[in-house]
Protein backbone atom coordinates (compact mmCIF):
# COMPACT_ATOMS: atom_id res chain seq x y z
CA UNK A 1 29.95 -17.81 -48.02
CA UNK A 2 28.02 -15.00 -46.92
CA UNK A 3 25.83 -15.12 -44.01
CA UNK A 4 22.08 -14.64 -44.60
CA UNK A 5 19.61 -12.10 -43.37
CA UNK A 6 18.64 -14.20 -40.31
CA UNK A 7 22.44 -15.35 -39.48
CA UNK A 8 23.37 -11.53 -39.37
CA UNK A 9 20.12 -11.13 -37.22
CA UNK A 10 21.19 -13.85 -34.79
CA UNK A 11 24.69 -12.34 -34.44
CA UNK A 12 23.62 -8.99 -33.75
CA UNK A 13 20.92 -10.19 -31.34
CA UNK A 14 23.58 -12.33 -29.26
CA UNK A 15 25.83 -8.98 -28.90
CA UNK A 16 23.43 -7.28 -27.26
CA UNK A 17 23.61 -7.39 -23.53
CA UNK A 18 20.50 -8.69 -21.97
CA UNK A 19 19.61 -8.03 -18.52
CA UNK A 20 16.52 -7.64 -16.10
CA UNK A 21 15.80 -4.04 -14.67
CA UNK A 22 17.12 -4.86 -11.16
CA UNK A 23 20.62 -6.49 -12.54
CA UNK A 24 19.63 -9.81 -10.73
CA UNK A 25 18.41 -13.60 -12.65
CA UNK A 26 14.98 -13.58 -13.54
CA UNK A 27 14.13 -16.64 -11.62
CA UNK A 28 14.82 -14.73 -8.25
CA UNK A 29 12.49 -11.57 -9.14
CA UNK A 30 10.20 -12.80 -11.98
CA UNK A 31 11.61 -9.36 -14.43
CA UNK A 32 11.92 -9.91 -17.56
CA UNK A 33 15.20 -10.41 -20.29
CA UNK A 34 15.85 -7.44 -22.03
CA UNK A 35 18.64 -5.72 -23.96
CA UNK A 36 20.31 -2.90 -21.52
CA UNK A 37 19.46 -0.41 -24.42
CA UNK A 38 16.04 -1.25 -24.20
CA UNK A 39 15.55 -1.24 -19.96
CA UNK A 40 17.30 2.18 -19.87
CA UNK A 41 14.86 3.75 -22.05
CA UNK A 42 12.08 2.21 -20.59
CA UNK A 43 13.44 3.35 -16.92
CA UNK A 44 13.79 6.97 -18.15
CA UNK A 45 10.41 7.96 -18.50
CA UNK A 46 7.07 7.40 -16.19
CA UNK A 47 5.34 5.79 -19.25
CA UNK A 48 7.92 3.51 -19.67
CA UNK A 49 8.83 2.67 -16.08
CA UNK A 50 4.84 1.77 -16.46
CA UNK A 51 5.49 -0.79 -19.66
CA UNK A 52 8.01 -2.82 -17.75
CA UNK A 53 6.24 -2.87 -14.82
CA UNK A 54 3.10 -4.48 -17.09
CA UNK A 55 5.73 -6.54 -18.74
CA UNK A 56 6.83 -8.45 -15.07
CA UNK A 57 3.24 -8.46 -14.02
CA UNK A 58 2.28 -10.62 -16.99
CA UNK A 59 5.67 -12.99 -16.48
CA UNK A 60 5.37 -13.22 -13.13
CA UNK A 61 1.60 -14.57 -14.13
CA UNK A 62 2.65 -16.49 -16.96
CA UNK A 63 5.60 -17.91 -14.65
CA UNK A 64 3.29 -18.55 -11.50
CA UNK A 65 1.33 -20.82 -14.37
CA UNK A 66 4.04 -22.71 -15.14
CA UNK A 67 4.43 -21.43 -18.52
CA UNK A 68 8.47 -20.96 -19.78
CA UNK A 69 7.35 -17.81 -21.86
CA UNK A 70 5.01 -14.91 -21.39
CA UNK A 71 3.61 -12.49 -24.11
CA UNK A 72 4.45 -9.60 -21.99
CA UNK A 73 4.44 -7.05 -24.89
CA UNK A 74 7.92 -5.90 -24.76
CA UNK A 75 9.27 -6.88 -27.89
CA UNK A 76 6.15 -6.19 -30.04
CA UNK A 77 7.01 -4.60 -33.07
CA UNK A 78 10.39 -5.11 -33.39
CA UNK A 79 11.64 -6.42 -36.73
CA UNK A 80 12.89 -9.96 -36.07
């Protein structure tokens, strides 16, 4: 049987390799999970070394809160 829309969405999502910015676990410098694709971009330019610096602002504040997940933006507009 084939594999639906979402299954080849989940495979392709757990290929990627997802990372923080500084290479270290997210629990030790409050950055957030993103693909390596995606943090290289951002750290290439000024406006997106800006985004991901919003984007660990609001999970170290969603973290400090004891929430597990913060809407930090990063992801918006993707298709999932």
């Amino acid at each position: 049987m084939a594999k639906t829309k979402q299954q080849k969405s989940l495979t392709r999502w757990t290929k990627q390799k997802w990372r923080t910015a500084s290479g270290k676990k997210s629990s030790e410098t409050g950055e957030v999970y993103a693909p390596s694709k995606t943090i290289s971009k951002l750290k290439s330019t000024k406006s997106g070394k800006k985004k991901l610096a919003a984007a660990n602002a609001k999970k170290r504040k969603a973290t400090k809160a004891g929430k597990q997940h913060a809407n930090h933006g990063l992801h918006k507009g993707k298709k999932r």
